[in-house]
Protein backbone atom coordinates (compact mmCIF):
# COMPACT_ATOMS: atom_id res chain seq x y z
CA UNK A 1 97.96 83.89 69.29
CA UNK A 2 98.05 80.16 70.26
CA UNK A 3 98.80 78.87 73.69
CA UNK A 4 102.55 78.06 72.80
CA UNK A 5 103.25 80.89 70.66
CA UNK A 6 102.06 83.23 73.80
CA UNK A 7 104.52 81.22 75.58
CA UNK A 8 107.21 81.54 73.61
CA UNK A 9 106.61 85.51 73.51
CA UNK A 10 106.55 85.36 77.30
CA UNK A 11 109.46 83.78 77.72
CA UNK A 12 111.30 85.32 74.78
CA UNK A 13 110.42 88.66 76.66
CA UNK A 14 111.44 87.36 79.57
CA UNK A 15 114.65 86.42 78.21
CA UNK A 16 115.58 90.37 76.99
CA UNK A 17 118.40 91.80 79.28
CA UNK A 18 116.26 95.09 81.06
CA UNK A 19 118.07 98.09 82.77
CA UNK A 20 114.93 97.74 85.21
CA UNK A 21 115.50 96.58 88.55
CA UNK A 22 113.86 93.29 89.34
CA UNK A 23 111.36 93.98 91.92
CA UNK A 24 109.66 90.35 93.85
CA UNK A 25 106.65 90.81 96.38
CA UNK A 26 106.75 88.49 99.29
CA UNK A 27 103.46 88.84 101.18
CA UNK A 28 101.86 87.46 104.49
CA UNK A 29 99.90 87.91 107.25
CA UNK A 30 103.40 87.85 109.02
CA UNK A 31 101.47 87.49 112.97
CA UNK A 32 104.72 87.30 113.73
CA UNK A 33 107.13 87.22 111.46
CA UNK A 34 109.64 84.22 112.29
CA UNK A 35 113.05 83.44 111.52
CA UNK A 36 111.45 81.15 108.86
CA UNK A 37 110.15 84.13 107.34
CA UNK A 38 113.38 85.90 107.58
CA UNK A 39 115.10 83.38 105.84
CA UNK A 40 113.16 83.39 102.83
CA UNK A 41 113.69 87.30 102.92
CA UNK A 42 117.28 86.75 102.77
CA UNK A 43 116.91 84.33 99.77
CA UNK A 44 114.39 85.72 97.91
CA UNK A 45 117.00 89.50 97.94
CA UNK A 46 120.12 87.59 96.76
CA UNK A 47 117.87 87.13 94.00
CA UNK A 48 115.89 89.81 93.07
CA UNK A 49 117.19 94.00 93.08
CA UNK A 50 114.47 94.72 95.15
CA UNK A 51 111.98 92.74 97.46
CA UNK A 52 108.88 94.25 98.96
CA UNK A 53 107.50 92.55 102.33
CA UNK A 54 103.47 92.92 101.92
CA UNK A 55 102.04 92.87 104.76
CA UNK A 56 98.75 91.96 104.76
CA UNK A 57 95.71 94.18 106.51
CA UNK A 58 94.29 90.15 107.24
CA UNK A 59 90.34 90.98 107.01
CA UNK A 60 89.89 87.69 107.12
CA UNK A 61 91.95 86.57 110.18
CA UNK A 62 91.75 87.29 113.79
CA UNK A 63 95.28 88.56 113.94
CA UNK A 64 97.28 88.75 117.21
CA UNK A 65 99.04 91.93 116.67
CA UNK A 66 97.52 94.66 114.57
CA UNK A 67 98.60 95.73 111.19
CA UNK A 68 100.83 98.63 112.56
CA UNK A 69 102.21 96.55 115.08
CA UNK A 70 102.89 93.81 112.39
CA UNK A 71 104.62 96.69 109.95
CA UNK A 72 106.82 97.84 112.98
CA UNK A 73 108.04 94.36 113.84
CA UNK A 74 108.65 93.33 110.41
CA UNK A 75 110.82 96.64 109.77
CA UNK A 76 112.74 96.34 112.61
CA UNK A 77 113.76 92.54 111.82
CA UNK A 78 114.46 93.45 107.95
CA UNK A 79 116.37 96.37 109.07
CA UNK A 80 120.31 95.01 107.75
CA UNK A 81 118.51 94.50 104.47
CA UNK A 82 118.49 98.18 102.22
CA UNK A 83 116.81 96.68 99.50
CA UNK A 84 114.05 95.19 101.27
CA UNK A 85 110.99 97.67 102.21
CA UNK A 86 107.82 96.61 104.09
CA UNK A 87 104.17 98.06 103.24
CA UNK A 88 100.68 97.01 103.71
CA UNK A 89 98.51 95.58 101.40
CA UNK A 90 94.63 94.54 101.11
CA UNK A 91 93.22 92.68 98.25
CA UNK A 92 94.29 91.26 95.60
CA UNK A 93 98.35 90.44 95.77
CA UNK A 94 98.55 90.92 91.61
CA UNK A 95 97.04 93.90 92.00
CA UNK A 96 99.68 95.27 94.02
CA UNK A 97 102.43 93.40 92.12
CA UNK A 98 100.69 95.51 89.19
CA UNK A 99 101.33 98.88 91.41
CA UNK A 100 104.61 98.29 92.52
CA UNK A 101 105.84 96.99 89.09
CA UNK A 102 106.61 93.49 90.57
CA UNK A 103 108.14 90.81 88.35
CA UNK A 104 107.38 87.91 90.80
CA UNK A 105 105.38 87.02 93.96
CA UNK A 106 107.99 85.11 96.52
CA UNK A 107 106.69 82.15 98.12
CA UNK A 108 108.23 80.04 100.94
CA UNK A 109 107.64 76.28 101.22
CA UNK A 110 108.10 74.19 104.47
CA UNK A 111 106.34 71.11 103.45
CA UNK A 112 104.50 69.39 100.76
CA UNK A 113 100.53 70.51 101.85
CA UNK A 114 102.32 74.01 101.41
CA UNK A 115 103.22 73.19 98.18
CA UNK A 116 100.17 71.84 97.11
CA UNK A 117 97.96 75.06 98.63
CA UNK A 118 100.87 77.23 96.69
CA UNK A 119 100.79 75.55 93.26
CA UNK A 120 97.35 76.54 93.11
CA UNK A 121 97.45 79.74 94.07
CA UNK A 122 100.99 80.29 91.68
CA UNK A 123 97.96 79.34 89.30
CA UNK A 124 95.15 81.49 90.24
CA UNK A 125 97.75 84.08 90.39
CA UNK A 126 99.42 83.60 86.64
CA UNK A 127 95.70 83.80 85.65
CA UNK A 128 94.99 87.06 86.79
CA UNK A 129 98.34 88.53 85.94
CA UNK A 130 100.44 86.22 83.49
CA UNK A 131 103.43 89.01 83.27
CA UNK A 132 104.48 87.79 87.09
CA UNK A 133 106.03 84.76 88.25
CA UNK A 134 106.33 82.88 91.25
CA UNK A 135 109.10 81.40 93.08
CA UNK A 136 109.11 79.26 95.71
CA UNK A 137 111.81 79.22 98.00
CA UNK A 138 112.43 76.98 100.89
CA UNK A 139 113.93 77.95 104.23
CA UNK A 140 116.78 76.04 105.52
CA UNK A 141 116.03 73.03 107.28
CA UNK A 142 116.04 73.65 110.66
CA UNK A 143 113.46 76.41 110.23
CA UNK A 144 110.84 74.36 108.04
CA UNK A 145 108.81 73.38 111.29
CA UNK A 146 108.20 76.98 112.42
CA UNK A 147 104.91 78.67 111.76
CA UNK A 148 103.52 81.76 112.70
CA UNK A 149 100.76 79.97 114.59
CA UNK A 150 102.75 77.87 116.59
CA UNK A 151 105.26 80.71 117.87
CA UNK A 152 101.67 82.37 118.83
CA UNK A 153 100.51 79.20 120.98
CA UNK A 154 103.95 78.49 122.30
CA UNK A 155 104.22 82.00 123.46
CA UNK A 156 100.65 82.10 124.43
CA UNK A 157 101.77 78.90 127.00
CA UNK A 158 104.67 80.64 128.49
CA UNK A 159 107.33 79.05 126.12
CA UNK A 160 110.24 80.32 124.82
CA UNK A 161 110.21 81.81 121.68
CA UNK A 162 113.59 83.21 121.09
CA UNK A 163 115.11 80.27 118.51
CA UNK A 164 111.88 81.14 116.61
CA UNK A 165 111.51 84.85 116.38
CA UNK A 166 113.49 88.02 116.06
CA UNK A 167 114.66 89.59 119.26
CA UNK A 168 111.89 92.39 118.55
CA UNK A 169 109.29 90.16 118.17
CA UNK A 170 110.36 87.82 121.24
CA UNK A 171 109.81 90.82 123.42
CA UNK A 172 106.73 91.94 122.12
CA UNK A 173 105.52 87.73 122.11
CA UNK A 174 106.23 88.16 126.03
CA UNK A 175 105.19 92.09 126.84
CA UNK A 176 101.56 90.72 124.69
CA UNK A 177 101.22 87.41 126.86
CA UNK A 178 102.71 89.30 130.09
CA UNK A 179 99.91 92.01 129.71
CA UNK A 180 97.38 89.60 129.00
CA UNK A 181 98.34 87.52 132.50
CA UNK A 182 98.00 90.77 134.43
């Protein structure tokens, strides 16, 4: 089958009304999740039936709060949303769209180096697992200049978190930094 015709198939597929629900995969390190993250959460479910939250086990990161901790915040800031759930994940994220059944893999974009680093991943991605899509979604405005790293160093320096983070994770920002002064 040529290039376009395995297009047209996709999308001709694609097109078919399913009685499956439409299941997206939004994953992350999420060390903390912000309001930013939230956001996209609360996008990314007006448009799919289901959205899982993957959090990622982060092998390759020095994370400030462990995987458990991570799971626990991010369920308790997700909680008004029933068709959201929250799991961990290591490996490969197509893999465990392939597990769960996923139709798409959720990305949020603040700026353009995101986009660039996501476009190329979205690749990567359609590569390994052509059946799944991605979608970027970008917070609202006035959210697009928080990151997960700078909530950690502005808490870390005794700042105030609380326009940046969940109520849940604002205490646990200042019981990890108050701990950590003591």
């Amino acid at each position: 089958m040529s290039r376009s015709a395995s297009t047209k198939a996709a999308a001709k597929a694609a097109a078919k009304p399913t009685s499956e629900a439409r299941l997206a995969v939004y994953s992350g390190t999420f060390d903390p999740l912000t309001l930013g993250h939230e956001d996209v959460i609360a996008r990314a479910a007006r448009l799919f039936d289901q959205l899982i939250v993957a959090v990622a086990a982060a092998h390759h990161k020095k994370t400030q709060f462990t995987l458990e901790q991570r799971l626990s915040l991010a369920r308790q800031s997700l909680a008004e949303w029933p068709q959201v759930r929250v799991l961990p994940f290591d490996g490969l994220i197509m893999d465990f769209c392939r597990q769960h059944g996923a139709t798409a893999v959720v990305r949020g974009i603040r700026n353009a180096s995101d986009f660039d680093y996501e476009a190329q991943m979205a690749a990567m991605n359609r590569k390994l697992l052509p059946t799944v899509e991605t979608v970027f979604v970008l917070p609202q405005p006035e959210l697009q200049c928080i990151s997960s790293t700078l909530v950690r160093e502005i808490a870390r320096l005794g700042g105030d978190v609380s326009a940046l983070v969940n109520p849940a994770v604002a205490a646990q920002l200042r019981s990890a930094h108050s701990a950590a002064l003591h």
